[in-house]
PDB file of N, CA and C in Angstrom:
ATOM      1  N   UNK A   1      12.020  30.034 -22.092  1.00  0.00           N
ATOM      2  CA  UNK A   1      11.969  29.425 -20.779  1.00  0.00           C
ATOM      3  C   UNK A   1      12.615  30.390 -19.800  1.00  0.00           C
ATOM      4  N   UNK A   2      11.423  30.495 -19.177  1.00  0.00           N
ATOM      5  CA  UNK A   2      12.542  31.175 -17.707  1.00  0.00           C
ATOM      6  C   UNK A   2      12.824  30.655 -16.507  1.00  0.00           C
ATOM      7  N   UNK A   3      13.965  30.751 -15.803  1.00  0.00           N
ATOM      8  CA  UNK A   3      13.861  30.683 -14.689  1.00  0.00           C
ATOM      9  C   UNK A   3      14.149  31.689 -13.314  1.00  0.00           C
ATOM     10  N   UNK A   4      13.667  30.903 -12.289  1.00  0.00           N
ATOM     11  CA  UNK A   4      13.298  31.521 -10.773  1.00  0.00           C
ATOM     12  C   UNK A   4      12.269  31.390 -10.566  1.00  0.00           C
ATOM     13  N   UNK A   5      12.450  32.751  -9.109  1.00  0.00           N
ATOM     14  CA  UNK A   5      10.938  32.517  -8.590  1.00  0.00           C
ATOM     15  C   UNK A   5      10.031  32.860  -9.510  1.00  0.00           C
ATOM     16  N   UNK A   6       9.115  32.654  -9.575  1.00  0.00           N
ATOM     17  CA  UNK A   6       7.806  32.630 -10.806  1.00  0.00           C
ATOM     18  C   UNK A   6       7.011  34.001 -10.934  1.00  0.00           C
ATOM     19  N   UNK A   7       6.792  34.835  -9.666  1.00  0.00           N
ATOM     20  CA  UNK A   7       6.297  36.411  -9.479  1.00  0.00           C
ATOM     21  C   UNK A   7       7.252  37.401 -10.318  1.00  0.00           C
ATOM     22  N   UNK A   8       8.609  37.124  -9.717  1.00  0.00           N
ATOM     23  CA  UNK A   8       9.613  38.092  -9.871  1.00  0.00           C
ATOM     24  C   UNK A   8      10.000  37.866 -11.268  1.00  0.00           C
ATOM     25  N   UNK A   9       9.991  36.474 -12.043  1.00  0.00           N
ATOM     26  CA  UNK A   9      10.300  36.278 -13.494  1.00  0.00           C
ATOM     27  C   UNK A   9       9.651  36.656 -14.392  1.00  0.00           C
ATOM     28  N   UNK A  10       8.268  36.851 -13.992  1.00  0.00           N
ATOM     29  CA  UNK A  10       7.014  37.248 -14.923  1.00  0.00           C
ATOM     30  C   UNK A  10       7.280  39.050 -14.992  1.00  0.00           C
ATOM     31  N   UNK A  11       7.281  39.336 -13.938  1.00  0.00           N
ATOM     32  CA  UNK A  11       7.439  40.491 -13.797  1.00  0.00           C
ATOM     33  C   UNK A  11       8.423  41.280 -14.528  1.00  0.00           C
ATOM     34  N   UNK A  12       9.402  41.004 -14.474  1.00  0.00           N
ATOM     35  CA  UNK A  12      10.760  41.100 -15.134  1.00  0.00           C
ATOM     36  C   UNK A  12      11.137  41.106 -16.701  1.00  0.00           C
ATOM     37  N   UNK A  13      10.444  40.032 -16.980  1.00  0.00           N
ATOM     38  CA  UNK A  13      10.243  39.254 -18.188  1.00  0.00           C
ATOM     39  C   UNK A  13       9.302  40.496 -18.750  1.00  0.00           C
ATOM     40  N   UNK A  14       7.543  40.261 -18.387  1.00  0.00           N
ATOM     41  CA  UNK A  14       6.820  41.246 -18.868  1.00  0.00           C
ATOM     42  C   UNK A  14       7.018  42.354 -18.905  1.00  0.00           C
ATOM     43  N   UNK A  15       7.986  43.165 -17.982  1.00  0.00           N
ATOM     44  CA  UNK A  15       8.290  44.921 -17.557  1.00  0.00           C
ATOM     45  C   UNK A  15       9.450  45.031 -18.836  1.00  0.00           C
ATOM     46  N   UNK A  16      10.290  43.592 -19.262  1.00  0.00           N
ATOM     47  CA  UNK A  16      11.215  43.745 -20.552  1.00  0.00           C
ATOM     48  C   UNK A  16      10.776  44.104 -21.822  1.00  0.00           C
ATOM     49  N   UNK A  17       9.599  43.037 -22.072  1.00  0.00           N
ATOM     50  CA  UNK A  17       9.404  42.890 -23.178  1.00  0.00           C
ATOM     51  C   UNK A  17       8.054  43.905 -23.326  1.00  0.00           C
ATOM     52  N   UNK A  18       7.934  44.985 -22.597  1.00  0.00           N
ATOM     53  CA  UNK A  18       7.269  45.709 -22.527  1.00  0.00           C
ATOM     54  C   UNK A  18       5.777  44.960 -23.442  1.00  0.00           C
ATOM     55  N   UNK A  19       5.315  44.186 -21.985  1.00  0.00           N
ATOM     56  CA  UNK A  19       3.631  43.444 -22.864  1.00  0.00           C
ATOM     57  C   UNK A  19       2.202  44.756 -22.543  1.00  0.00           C
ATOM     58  N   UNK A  20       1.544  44.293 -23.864  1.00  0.00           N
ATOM     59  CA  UNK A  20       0.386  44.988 -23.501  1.00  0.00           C
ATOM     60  C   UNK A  20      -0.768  44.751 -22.621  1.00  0.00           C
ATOM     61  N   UNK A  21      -0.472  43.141 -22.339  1.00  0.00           N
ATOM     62  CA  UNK A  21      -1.705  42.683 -20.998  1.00  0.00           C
ATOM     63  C   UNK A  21      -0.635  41.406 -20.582  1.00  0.00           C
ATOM     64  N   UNK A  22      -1.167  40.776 -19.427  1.00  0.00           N
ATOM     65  CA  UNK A  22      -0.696  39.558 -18.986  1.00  0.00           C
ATOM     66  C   UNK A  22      -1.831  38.888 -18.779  1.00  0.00           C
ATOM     67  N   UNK A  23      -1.930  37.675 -18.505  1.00  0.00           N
ATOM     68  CA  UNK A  23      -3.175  36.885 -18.292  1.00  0.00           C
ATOM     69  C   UNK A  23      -2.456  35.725 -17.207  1.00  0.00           C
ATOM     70  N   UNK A  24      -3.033  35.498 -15.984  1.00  0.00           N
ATOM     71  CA  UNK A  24      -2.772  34.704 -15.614  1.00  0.00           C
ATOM     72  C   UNK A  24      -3.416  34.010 -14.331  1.00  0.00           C
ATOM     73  N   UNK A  25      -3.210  32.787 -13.913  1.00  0.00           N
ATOM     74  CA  UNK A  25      -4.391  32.038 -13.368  1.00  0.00           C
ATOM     75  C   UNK A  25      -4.187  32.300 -12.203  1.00  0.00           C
ATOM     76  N   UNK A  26      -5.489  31.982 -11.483  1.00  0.00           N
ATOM     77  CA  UNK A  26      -5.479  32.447  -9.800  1.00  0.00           C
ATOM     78  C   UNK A  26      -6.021  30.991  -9.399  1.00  0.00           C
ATOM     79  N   UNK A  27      -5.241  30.303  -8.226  1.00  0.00           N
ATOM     80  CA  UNK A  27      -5.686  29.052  -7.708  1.00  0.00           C
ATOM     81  C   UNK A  27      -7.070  29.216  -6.510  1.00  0.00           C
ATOM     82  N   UNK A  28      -7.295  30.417  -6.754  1.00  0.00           N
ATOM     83  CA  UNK A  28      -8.763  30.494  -5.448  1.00  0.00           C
ATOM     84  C   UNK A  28      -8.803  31.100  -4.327  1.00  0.00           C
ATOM     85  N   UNK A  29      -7.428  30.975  -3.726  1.00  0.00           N
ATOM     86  CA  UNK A  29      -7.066  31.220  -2.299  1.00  0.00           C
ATOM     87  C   UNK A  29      -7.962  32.464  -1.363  1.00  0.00           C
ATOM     88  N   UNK A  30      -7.762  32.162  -0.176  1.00  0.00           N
ATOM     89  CA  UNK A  30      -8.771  32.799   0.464  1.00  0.00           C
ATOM     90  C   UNK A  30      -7.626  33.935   0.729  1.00  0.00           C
ATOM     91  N   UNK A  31      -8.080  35.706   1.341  1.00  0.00           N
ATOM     92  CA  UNK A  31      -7.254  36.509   1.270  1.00  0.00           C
ATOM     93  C   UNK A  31      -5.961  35.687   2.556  1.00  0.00           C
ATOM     94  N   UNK A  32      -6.602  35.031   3.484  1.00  0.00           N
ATOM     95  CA  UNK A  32      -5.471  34.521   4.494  1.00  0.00           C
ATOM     96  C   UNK A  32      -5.083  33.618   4.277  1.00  0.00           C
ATOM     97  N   UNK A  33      -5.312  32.955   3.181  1.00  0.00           N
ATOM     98  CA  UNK A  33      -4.289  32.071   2.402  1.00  0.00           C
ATOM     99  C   UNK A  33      -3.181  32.838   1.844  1.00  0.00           C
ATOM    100  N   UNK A  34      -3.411  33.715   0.934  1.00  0.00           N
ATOM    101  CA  UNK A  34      -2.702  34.325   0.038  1.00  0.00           C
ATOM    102  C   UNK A  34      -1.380  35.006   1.012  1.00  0.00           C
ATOM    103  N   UNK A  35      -2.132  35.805   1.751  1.00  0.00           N
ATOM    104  CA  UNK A  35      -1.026  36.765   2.734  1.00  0.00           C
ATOM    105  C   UNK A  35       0.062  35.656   3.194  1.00  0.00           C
ATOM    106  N   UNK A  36      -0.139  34.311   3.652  1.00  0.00           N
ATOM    107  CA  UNK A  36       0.827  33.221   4.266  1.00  0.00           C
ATOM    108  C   UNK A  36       1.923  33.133   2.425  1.00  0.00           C
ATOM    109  N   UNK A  37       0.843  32.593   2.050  1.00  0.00           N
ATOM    110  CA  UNK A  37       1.190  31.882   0.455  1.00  0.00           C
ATOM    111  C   UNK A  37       2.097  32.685   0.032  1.00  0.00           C
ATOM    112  N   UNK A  38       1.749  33.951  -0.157  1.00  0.00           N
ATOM    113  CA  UNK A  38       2.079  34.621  -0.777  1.00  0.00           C
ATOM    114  C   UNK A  38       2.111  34.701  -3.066  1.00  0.00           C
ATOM    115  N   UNK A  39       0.963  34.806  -3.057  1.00  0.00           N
ATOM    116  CA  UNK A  39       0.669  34.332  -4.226  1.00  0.00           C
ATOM    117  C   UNK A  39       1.223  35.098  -5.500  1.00  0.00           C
ATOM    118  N   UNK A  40       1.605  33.967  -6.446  1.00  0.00           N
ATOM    119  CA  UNK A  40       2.596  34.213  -7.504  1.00  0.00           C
ATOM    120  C   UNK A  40       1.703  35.663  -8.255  1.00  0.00           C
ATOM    121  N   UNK A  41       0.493  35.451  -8.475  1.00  0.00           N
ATOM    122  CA  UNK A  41      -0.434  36.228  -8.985  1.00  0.00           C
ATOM    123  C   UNK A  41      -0.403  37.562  -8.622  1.00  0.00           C
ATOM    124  N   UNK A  42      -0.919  37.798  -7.204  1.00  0.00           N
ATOM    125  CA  UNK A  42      -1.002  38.958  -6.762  1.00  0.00           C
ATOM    126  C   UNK A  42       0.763  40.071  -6.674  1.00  0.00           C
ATOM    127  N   UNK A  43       1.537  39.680  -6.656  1.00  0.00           N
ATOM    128  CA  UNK A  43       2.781  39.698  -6.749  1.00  0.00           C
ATOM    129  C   UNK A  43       2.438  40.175  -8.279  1.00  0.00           C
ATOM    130  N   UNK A  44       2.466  39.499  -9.330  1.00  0.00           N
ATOM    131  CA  UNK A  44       2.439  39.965 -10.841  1.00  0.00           C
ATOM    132  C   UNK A  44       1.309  41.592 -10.611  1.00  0.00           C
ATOM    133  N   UNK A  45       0.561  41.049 -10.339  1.00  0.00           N
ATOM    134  CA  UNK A  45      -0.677  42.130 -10.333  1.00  0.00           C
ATOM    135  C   UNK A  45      -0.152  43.648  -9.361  1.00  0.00           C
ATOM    136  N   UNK A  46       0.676  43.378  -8.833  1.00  0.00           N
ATOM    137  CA  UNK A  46       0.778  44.708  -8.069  1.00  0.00           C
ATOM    138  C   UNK A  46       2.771  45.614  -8.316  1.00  0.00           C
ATOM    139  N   UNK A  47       3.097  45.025  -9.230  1.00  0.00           N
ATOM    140  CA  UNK A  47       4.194  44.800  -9.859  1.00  0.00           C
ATOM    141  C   UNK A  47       4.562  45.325 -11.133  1.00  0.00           C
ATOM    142  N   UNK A  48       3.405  44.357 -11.811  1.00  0.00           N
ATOM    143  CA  UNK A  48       4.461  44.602 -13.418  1.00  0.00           C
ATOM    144  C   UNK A  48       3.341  46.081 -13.664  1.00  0.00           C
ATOM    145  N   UNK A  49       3.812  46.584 -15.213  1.00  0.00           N
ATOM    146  CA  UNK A  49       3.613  47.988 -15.450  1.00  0.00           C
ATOM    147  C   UNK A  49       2.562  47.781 -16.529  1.00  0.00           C
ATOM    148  N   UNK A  50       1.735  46.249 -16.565  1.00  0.00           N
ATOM    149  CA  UNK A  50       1.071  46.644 -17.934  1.00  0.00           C
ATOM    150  C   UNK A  50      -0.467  46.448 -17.173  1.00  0.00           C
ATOM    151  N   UNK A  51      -1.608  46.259 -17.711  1.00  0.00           N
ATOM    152  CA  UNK A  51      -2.830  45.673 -17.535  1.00  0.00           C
ATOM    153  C   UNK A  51      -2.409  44.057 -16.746  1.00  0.00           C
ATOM    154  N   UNK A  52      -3.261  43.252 -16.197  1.00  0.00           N
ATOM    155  CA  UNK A  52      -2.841  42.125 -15.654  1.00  0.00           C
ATOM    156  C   UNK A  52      -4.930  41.496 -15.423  1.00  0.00           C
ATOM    157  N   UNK A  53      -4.855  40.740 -16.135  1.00  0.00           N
ATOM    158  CA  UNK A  53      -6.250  39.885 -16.140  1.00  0.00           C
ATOM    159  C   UNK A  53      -5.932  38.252 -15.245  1.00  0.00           C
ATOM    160  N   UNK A  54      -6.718  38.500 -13.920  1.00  0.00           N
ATOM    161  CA  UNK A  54      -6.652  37.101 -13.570  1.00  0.00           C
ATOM    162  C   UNK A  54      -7.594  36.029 -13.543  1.00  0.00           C
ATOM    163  N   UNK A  55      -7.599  34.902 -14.301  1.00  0.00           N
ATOM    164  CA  UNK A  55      -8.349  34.162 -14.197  1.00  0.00           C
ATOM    165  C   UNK A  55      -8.496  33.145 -13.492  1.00  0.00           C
ATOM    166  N   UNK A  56      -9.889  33.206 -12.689  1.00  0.00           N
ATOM    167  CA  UNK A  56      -9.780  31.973 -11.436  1.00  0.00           C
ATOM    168  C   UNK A  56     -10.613  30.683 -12.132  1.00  0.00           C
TER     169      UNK A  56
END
């Protein structure tokens, strides 16, 4: 279990445990959603150091 913010934990977490992919879900958002939102996803995706697969 982790906690915090959810971008920065994944990130952290995955950049530790040095993973070979991440997988994780994308809620849809339009790009000017996201930029307000600031989405947990794109945050992982431009971040951690491994492969990153998002599924919408």
């Amino acid at each position: 279990m982790l906690y915090g913010e959810p971008g920065s934990s994944i990130v952290y977490y995955a950049n530790k445990e040095q993973f070979d992919l991440v997988i994780i879900g994308s809620r849809g958002l339009n790009s000017l959603q996201e930029m307000v939102l600031d989405s947990v996803s794109h945050k992982v995706v431009n971040r951690v150091k491994c492969p990153v697969l998002v599924v919408k």
